[in-house]
PDB file of N, CA and C in Angstrom:
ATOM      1  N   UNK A   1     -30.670-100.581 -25.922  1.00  0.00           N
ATOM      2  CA  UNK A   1     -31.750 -99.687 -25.550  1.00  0.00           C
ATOM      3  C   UNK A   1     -31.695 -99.466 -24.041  1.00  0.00           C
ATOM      4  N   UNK A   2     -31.681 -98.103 -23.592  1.00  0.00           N
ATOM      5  CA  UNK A   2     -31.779 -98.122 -21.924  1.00  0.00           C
ATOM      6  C   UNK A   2     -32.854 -97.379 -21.641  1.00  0.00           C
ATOM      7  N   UNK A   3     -33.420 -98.093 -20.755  1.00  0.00           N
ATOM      8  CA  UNK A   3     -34.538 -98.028 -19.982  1.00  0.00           C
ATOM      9  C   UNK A   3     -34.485 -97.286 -18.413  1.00  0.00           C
ATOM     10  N   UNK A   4     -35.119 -96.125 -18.207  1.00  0.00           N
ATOM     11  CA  UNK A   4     -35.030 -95.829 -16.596  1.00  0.00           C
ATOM     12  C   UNK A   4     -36.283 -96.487 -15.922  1.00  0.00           C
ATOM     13  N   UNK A   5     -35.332 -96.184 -14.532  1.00  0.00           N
ATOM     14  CA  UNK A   5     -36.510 -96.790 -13.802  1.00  0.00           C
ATOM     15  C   UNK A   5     -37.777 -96.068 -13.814  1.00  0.00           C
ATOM     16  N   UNK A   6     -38.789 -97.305 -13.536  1.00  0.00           N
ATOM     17  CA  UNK A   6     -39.993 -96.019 -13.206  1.00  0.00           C
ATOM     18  C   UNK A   6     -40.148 -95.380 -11.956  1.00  0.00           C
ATOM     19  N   UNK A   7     -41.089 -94.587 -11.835  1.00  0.00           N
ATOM     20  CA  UNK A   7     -40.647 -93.416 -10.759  1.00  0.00           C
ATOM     21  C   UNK A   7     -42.062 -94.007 -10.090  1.00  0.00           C
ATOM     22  N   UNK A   8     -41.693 -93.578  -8.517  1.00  0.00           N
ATOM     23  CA  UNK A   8     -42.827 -93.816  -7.560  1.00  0.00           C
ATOM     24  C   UNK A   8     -44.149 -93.444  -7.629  1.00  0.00           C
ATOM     25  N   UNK A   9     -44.853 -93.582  -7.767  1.00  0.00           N
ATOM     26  CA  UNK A   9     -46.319 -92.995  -7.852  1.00  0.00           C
ATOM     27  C   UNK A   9     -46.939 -93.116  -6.313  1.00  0.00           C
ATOM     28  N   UNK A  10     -47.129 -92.227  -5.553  1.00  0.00           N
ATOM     29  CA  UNK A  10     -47.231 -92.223  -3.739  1.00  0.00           C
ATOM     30  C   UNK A  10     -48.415 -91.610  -3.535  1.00  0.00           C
ATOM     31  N   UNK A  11     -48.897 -92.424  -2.447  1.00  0.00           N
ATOM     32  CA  UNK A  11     -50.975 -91.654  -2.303  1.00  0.00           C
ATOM     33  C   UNK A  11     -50.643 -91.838  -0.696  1.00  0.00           C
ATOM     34  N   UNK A  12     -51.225 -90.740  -0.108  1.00  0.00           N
ATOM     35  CA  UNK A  12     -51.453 -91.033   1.194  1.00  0.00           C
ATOM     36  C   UNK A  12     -51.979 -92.133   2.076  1.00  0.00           C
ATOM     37  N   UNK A  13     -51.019 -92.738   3.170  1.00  0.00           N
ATOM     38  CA  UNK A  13     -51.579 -93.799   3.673  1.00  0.00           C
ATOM     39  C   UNK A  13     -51.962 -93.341   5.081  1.00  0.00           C
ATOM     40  N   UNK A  14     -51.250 -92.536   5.782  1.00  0.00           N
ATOM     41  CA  UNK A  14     -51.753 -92.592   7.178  1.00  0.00           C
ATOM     42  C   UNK A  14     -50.847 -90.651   7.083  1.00  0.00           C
ATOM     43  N   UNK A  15     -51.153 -90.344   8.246  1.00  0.00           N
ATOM     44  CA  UNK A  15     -49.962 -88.895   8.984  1.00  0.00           C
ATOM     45  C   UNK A  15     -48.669 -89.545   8.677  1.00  0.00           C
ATOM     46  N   UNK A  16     -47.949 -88.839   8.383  1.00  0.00           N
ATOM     47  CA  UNK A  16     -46.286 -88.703   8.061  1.00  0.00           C
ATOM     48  C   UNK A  16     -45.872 -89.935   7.383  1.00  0.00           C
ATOM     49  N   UNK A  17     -47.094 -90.864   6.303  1.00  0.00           N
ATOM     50  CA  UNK A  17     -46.576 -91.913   5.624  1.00  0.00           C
ATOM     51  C   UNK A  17     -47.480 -92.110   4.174  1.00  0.00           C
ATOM     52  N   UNK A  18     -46.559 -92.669   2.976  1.00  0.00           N
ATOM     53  CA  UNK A  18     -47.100 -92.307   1.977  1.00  0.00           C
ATOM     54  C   UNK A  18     -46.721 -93.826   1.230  1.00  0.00           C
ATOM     55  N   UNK A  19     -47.758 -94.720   0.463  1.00  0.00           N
ATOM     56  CA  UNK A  19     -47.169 -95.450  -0.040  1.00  0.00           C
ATOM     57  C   UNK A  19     -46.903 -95.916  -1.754  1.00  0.00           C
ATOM     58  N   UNK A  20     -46.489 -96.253  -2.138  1.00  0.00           N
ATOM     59  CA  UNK A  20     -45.969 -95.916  -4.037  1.00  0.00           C
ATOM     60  C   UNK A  20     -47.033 -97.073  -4.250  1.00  0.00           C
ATOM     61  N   UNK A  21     -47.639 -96.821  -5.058  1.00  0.00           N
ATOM     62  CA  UNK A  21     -48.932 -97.772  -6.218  1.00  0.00           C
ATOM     63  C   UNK A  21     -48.330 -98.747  -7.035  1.00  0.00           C
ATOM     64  N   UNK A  22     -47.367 -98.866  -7.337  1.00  0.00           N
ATOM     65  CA  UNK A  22     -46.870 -99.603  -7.755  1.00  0.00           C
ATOM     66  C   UNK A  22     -45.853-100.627  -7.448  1.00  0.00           C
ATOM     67  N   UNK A  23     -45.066-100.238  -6.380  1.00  0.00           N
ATOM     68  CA  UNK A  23     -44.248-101.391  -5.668  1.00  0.00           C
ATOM     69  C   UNK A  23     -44.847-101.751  -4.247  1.00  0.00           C
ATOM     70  N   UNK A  24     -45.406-100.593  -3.806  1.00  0.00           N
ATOM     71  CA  UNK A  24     -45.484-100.840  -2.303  1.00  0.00           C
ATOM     72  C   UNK A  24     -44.958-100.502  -1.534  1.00  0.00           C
ATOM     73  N   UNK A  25     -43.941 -99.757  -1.945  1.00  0.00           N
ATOM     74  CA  UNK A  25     -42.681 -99.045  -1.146  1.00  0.00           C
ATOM     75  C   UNK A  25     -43.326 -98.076   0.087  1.00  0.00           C
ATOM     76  N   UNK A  26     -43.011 -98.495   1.158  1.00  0.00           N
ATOM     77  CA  UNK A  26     -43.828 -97.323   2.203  1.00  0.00           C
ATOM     78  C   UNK A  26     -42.981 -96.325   2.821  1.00  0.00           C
ATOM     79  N   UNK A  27     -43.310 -94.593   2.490  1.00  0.00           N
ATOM     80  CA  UNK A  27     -41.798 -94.012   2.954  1.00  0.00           C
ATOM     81  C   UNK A  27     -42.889 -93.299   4.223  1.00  0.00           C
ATOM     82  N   UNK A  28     -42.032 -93.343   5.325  1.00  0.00           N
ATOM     83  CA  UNK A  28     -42.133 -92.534   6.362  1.00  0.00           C
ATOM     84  C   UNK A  28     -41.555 -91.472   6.951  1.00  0.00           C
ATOM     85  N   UNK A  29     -42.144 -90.281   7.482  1.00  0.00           N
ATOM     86  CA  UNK A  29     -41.023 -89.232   7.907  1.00  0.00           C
ATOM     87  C   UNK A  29     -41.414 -89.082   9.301  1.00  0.00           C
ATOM     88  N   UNK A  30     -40.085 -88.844   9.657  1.00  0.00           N
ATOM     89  CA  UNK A  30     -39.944 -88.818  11.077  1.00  0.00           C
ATOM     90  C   UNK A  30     -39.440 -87.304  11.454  1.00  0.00           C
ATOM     91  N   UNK A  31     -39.794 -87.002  12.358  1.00  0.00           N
ATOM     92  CA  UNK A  31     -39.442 -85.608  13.173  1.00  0.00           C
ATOM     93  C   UNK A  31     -38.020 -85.365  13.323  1.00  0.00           C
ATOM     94  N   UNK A  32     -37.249 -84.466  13.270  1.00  0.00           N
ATOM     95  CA  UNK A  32     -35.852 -84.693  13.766  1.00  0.00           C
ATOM     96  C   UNK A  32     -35.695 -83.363  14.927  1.00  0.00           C
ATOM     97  N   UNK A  33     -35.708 -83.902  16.064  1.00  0.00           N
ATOM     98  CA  UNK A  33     -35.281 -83.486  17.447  1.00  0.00           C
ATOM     99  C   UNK A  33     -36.698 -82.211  17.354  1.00  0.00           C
ATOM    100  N   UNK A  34     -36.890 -81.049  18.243  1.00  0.00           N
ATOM    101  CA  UNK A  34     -38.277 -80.363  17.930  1.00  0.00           C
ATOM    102  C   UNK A  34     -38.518 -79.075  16.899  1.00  0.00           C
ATOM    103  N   UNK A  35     -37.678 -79.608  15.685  1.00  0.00           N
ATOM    104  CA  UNK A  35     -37.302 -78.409  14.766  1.00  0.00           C
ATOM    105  C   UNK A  35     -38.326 -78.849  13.449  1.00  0.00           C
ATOM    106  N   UNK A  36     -38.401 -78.036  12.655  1.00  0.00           N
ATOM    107  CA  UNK A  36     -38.946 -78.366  11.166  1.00  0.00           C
ATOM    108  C   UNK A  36     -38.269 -79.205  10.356  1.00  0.00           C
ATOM    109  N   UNK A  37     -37.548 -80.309  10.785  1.00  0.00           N
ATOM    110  CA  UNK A  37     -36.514 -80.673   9.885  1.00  0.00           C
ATOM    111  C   UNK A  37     -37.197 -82.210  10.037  1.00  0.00           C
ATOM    112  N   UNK A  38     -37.559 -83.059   8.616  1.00  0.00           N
ATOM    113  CA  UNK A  38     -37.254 -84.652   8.838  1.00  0.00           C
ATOM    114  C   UNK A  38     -36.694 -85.342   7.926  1.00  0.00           C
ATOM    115  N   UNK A  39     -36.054 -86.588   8.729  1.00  0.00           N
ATOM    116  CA  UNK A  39     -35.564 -87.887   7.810  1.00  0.00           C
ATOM    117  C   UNK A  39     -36.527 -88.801   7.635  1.00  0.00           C
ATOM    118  N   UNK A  40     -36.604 -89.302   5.776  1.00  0.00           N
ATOM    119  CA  UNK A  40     -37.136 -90.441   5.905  1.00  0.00           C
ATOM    120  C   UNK A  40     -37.084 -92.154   5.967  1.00  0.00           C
ATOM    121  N   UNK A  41     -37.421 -92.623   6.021  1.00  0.00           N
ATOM    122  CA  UNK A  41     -37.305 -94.120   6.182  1.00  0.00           C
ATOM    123  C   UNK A  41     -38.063 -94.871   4.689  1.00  0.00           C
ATOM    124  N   UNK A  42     -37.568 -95.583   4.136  1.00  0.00           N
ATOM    125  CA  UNK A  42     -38.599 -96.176   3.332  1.00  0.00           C
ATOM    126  C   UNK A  42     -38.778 -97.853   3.907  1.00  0.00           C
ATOM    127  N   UNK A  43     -39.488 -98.553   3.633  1.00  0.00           N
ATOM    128  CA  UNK A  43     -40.090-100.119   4.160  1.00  0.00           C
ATOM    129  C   UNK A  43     -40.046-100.522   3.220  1.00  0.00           C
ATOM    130  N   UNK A  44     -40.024-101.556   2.686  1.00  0.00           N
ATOM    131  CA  UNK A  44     -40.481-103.057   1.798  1.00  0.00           C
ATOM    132  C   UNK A  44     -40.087-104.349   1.936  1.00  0.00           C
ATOM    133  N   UNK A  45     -40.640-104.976   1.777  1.00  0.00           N
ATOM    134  CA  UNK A  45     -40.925-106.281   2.128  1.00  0.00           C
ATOM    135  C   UNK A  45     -39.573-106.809   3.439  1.00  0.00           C
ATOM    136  N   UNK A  46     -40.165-105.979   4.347  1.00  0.00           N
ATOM    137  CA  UNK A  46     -39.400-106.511   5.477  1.00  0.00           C
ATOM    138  C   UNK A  46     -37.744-105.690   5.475  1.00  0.00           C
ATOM    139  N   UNK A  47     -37.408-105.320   4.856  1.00  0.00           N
ATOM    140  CA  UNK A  47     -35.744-104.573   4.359  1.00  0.00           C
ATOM    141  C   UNK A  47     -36.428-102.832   4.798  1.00  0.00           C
ATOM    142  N   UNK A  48     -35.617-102.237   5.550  1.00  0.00           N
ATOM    143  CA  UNK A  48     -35.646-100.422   5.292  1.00  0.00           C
ATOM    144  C   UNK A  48     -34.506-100.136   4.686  1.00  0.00           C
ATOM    145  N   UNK A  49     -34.765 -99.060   4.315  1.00  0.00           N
ATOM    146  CA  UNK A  49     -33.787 -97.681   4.063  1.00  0.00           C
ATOM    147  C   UNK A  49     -33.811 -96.503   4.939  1.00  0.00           C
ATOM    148  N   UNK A  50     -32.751 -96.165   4.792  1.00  0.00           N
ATOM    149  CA  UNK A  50     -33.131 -94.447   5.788  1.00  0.00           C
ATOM    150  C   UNK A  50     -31.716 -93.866   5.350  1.00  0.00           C
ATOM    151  N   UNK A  51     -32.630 -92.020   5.532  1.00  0.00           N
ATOM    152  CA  UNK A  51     -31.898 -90.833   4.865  1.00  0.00           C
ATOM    153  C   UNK A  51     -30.991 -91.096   5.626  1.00  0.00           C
ATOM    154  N   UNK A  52     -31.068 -91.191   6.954  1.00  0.00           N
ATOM    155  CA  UNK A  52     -30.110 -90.924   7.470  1.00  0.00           C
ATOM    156  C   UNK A  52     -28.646 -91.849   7.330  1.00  0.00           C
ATOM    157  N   UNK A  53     -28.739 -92.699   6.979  1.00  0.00           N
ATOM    158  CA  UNK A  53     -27.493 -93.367   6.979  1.00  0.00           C
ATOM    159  C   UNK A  53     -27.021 -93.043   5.632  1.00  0.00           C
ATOM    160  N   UNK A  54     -27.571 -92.485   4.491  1.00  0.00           N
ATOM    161  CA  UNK A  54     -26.990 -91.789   3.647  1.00  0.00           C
ATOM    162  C   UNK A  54     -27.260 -92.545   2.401  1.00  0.00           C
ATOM    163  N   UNK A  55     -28.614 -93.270   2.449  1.00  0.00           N
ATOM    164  CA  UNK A  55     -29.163 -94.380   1.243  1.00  0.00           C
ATOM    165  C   UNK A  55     -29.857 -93.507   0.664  1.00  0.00           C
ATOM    166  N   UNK A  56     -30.436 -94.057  -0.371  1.00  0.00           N
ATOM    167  CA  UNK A  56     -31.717 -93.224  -1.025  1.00  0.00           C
ATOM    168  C   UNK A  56     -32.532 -94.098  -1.577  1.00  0.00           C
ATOM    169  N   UNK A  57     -33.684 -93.742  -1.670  1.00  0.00           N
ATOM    170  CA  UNK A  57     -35.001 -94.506  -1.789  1.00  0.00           C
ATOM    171  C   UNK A  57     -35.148 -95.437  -3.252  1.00  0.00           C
ATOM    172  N   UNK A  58     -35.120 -97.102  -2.742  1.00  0.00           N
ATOM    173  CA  UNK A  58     -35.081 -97.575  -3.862  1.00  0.00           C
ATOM    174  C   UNK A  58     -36.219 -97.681  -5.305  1.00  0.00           C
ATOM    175  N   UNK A  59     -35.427 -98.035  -6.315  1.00  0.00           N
ATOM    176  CA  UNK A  59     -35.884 -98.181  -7.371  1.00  0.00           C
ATOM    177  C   UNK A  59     -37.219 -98.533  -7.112  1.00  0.00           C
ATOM    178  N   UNK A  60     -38.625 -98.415  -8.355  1.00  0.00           N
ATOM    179  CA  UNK A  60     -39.729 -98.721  -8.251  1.00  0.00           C
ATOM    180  C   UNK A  60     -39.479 -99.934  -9.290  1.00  0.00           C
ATOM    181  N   UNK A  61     -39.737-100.876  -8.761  1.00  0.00           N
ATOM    182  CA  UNK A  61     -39.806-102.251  -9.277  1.00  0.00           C
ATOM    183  C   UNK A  61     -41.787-102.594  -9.199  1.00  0.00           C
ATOM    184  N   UNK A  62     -42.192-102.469 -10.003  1.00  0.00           N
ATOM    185  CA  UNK A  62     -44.101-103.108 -10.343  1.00  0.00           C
ATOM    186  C   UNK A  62     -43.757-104.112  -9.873  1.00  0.00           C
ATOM    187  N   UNK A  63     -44.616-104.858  -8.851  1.00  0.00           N
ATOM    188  CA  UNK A  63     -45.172-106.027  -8.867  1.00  0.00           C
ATOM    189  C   UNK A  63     -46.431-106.442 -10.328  1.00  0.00           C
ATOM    190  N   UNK A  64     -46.205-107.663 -10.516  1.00  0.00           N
ATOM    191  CA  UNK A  64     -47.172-108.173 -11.908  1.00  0.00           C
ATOM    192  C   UNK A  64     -48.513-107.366 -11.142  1.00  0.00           C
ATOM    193  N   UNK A  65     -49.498-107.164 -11.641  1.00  0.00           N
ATOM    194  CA  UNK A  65     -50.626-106.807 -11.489  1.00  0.00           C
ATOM    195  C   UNK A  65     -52.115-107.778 -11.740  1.00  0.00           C
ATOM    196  N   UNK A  66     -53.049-108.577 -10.737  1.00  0.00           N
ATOM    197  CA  UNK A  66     -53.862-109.152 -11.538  1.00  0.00           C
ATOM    198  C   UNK A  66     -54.596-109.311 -12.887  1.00  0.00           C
ATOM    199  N   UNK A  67     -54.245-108.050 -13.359  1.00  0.00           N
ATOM    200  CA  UNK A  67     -55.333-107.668 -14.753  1.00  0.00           C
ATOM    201  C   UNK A  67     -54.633-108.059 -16.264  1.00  0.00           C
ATOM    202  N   UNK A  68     -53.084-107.603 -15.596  1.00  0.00           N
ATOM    203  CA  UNK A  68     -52.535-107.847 -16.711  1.00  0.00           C
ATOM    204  C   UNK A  68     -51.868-110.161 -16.852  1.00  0.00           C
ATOM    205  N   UNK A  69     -52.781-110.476 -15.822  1.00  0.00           N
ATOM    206  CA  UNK A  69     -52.555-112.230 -16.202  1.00  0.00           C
ATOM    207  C   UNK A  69     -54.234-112.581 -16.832  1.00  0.00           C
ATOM    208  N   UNK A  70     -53.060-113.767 -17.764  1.00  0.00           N
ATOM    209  CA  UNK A  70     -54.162-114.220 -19.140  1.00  0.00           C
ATOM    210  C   UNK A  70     -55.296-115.145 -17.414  1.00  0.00           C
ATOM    211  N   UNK A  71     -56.448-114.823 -18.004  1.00  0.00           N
ATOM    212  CA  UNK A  71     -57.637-115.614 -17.225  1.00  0.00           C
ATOM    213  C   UNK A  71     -57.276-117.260 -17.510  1.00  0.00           C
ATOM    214  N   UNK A  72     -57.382-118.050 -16.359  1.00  0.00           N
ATOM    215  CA  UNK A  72     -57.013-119.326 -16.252  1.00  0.00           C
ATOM    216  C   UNK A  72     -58.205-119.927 -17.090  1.00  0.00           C
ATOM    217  N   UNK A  73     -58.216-120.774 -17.730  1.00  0.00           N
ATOM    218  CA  UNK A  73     -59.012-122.114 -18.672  1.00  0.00           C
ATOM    219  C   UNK A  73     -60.048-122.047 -17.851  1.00  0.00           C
ATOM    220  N   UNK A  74     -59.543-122.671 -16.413  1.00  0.00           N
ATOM    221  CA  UNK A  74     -60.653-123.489 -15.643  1.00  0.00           C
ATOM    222  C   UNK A  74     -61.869-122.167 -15.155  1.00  0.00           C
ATOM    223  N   UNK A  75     -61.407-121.035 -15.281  1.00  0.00           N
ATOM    224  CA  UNK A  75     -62.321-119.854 -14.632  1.00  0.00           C
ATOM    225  C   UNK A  75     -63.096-119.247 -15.981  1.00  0.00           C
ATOM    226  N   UNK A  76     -62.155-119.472 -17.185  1.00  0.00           N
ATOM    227  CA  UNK A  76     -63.024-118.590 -17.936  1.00  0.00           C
ATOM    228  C   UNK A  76     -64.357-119.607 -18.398  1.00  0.00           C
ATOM    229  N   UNK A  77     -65.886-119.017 -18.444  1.00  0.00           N
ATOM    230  CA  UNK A  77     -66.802-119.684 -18.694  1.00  0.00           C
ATOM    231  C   UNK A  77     -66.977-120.086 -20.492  1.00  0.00           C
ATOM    232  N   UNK A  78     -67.265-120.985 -20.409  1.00  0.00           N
ATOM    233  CA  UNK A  78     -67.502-122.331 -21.995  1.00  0.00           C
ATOM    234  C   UNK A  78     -68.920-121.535 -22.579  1.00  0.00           C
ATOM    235  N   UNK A  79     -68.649-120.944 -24.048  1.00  0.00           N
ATOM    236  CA  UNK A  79     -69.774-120.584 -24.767  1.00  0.00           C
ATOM    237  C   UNK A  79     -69.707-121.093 -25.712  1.00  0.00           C
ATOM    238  N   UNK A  80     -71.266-121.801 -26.106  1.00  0.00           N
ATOM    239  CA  UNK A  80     -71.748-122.709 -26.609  1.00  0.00           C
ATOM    240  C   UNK A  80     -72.399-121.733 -27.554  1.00  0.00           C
ATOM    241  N   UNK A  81     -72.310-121.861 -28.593  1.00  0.00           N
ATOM    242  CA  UNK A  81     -73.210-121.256 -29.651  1.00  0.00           C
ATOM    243  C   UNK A  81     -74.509-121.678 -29.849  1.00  0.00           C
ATOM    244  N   UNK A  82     -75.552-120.844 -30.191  1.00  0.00           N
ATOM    245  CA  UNK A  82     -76.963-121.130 -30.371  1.00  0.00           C
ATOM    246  C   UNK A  82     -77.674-122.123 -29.092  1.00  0.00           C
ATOM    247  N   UNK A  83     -76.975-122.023 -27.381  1.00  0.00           N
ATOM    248  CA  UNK A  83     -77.546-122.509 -26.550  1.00  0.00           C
ATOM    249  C   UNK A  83     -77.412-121.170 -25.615  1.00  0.00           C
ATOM    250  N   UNK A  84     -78.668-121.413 -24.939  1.00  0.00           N
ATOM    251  CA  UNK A  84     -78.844-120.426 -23.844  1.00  0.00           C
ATOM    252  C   UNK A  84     -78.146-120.744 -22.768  1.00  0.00           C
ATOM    253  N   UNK A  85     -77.350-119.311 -22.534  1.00  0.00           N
ATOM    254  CA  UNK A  85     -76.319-119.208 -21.648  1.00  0.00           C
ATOM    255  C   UNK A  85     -76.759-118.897 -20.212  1.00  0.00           C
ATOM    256  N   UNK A  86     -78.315-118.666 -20.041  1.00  0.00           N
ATOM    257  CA  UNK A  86     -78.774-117.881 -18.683  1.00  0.00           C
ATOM    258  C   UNK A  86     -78.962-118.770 -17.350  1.00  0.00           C
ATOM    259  N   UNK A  87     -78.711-118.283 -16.497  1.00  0.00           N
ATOM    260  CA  UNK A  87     -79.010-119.194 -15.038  1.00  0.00           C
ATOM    261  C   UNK A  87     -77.810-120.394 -14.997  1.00  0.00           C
ATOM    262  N   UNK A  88     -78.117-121.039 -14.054  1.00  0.00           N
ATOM    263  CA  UNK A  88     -77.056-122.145 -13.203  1.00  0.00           C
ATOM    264  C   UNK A  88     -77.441-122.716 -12.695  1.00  0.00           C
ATOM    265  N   UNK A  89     -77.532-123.967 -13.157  1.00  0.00           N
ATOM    266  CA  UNK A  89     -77.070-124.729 -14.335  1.00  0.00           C
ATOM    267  C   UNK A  89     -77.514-124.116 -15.305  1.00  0.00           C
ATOM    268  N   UNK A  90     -76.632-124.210 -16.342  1.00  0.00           N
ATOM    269  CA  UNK A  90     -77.415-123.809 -18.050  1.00  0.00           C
ATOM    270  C   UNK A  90     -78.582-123.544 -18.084  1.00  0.00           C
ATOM    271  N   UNK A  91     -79.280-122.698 -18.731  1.00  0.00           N
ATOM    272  CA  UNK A  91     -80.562-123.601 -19.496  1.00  0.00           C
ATOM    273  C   UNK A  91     -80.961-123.991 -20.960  1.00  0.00           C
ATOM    274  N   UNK A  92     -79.861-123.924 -21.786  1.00  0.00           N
ATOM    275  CA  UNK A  92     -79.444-125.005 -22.664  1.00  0.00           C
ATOM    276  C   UNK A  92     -80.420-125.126 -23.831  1.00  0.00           C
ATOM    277  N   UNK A  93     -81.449-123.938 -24.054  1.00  0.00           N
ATOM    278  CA  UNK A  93     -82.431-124.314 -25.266  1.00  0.00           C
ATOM    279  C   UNK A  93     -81.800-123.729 -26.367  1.00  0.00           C
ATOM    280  N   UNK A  94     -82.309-123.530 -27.764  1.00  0.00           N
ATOM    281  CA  UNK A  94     -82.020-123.074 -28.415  1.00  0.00           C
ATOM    282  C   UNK A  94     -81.993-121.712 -28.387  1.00  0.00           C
ATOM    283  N   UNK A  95     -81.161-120.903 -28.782  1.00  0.00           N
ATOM    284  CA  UNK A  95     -80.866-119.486 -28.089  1.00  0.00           C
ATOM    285  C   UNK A  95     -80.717-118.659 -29.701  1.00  0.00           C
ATOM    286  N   UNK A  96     -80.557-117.185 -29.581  1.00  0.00           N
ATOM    287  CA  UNK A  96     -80.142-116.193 -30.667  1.00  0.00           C
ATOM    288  C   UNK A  96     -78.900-115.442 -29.722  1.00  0.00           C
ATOM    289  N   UNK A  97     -78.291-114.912 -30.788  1.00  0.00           N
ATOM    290  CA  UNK A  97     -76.777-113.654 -30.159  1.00  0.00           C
ATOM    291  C   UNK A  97     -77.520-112.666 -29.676  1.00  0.00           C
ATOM    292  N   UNK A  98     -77.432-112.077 -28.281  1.00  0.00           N
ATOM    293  CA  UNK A  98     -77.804-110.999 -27.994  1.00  0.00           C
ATOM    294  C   UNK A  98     -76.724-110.064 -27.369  1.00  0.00           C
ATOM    295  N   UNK A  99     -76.366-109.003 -27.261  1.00  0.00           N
ATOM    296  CA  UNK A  99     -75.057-108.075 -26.775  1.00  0.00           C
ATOM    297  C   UNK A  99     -74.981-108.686 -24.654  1.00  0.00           C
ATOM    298  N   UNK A 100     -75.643-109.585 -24.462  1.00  0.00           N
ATOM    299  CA  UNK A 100     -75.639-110.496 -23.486  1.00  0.00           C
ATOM    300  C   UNK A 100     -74.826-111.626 -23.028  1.00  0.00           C
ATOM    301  N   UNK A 101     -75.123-112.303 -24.246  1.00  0.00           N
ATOM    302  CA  UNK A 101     -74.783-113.229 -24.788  1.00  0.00           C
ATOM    303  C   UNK A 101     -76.054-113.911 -25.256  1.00  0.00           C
ATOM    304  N   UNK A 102     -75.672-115.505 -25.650  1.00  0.00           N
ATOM    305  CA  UNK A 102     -77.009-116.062 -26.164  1.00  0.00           C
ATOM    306  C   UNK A 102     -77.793-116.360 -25.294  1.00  0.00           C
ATOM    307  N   UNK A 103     -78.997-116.282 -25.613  1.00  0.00           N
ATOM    308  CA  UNK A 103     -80.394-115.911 -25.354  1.00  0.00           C
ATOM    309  C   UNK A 103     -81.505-116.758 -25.462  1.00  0.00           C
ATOM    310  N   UNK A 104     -82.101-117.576 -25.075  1.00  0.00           N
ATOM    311  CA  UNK A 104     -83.882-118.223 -25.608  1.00  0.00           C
ATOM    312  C   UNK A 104     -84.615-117.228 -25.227  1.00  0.00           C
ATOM    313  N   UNK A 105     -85.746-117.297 -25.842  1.00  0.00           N
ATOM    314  CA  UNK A 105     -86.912-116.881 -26.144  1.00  0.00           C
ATOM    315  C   UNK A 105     -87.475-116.328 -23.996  1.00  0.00           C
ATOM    316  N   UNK A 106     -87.202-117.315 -23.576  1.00  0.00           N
ATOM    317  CA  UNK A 106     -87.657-117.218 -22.291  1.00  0.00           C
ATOM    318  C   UNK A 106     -86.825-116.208 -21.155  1.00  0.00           C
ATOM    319  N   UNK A 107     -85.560-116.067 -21.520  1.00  0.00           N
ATOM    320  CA  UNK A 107     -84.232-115.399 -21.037  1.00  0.00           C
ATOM    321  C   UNK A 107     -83.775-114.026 -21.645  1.00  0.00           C
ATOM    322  N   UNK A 108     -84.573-113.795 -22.985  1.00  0.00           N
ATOM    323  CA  UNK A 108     -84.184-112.611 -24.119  1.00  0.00           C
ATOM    324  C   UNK A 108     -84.031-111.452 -23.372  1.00  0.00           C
ATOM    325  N   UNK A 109     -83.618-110.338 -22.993  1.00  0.00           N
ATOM    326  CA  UNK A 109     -83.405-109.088 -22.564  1.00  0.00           C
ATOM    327  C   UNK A 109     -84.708-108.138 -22.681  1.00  0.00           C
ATOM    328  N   UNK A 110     -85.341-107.720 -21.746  1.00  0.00           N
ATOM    329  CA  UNK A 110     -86.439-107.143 -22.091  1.00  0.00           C
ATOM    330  C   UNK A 110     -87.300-107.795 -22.187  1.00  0.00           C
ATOM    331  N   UNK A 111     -87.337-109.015 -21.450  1.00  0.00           N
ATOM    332  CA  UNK A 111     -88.491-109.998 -21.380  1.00  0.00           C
ATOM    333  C   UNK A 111     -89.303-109.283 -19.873  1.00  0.00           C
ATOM    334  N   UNK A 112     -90.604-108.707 -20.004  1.00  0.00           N
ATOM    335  CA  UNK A 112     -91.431-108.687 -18.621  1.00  0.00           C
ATOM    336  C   UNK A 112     -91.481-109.684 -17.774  1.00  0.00           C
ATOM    337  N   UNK A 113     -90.832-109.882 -16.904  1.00  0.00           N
ATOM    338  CA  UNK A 113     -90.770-110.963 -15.556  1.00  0.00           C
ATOM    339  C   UNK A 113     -92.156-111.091 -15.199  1.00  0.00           C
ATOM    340  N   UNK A 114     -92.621-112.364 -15.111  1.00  0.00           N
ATOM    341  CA  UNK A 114     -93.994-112.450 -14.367  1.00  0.00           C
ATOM    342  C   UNK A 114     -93.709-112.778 -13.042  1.00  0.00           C
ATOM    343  N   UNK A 115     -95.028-112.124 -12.403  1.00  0.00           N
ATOM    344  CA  UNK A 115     -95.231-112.194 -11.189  1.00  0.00           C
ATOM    345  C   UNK A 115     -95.169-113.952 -10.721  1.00  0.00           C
ATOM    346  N   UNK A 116     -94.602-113.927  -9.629  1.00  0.00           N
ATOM    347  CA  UNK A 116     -95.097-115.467  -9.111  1.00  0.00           C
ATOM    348  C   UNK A 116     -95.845-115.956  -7.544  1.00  0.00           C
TER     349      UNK A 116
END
C-alpha cells in the first residue's frame, strides 16, 4: 500500500512568514536584490532549507498531537456509582445519575442556591 506524504497546511505567522499546523515547518521569503522576485527558506527544528541552493521544502511529518494520547490513570477522575461526585473533597452521599454526573439531593442540577 503507498501512502503520500501529507501536504503542509500554512496560516500566517508574521510579514513574509508562514507556518504548517502540522509539523511546524516555518517557510520564509526573502526579497531578492530590489525586484519582485523571492527565495524561500524553510526552518525546523534547528536544520534550514533554501530555494536557493536548489532543495525543496521538506516532507510534512505530524508531530503526535495531545488529543489524540489515551488520558493517563493518574489524571483521569475515579467514578463511584450511586456517590456524589460534587465539590473537593467528595461529598460522598448517596447520589442518582444525572447528565452531570452523580448527584445528592443537595448538589442535584437546578437546585436554588441559598443565600448565605
Amino acid at each position: 500500500m503507498d501512502t503520500a506524504p501529507a501536504e503542509h497546511v500554512w496560516e500566517d505567522a508574521r510579514e513574509n512568514r508562514k507556518r504548517c499546523t502540522g509539523c511546524g515547518l516555518v517557510a520564509v521569503r526573502h526579497l531578492v536584490g530590489g525586484g519582485p522576485r523571492w527565495w524561500v527558506e524553510w526552518i525546523r527544528d534547528g536544520r534550514t532549507w533554501s530555494q536557493l541552493d536548489g532543495e525543496q521544502a521538506p516532507a510534512c511529518t505530524p508531530a503526535p498531537r495531545e488529543g489524540n494520547r489515551p488520558v493517563d490513570a493518574a489524571v483521569r477522575p475515579v467514578v463511584v456509582p450511586y456517590t456524589c461526585s460534587a465539590g473537593s473533597p467528595r461529598c460522598g452521599k448517596k447520589a442518582r445519575l444525572f447528565p452531570c454526573g452523580w448527584r445528592c439531593h443537595d448538589h442535584r442540577p437546578g437546585r436554588p442556591r441559598e443565600d448565605e
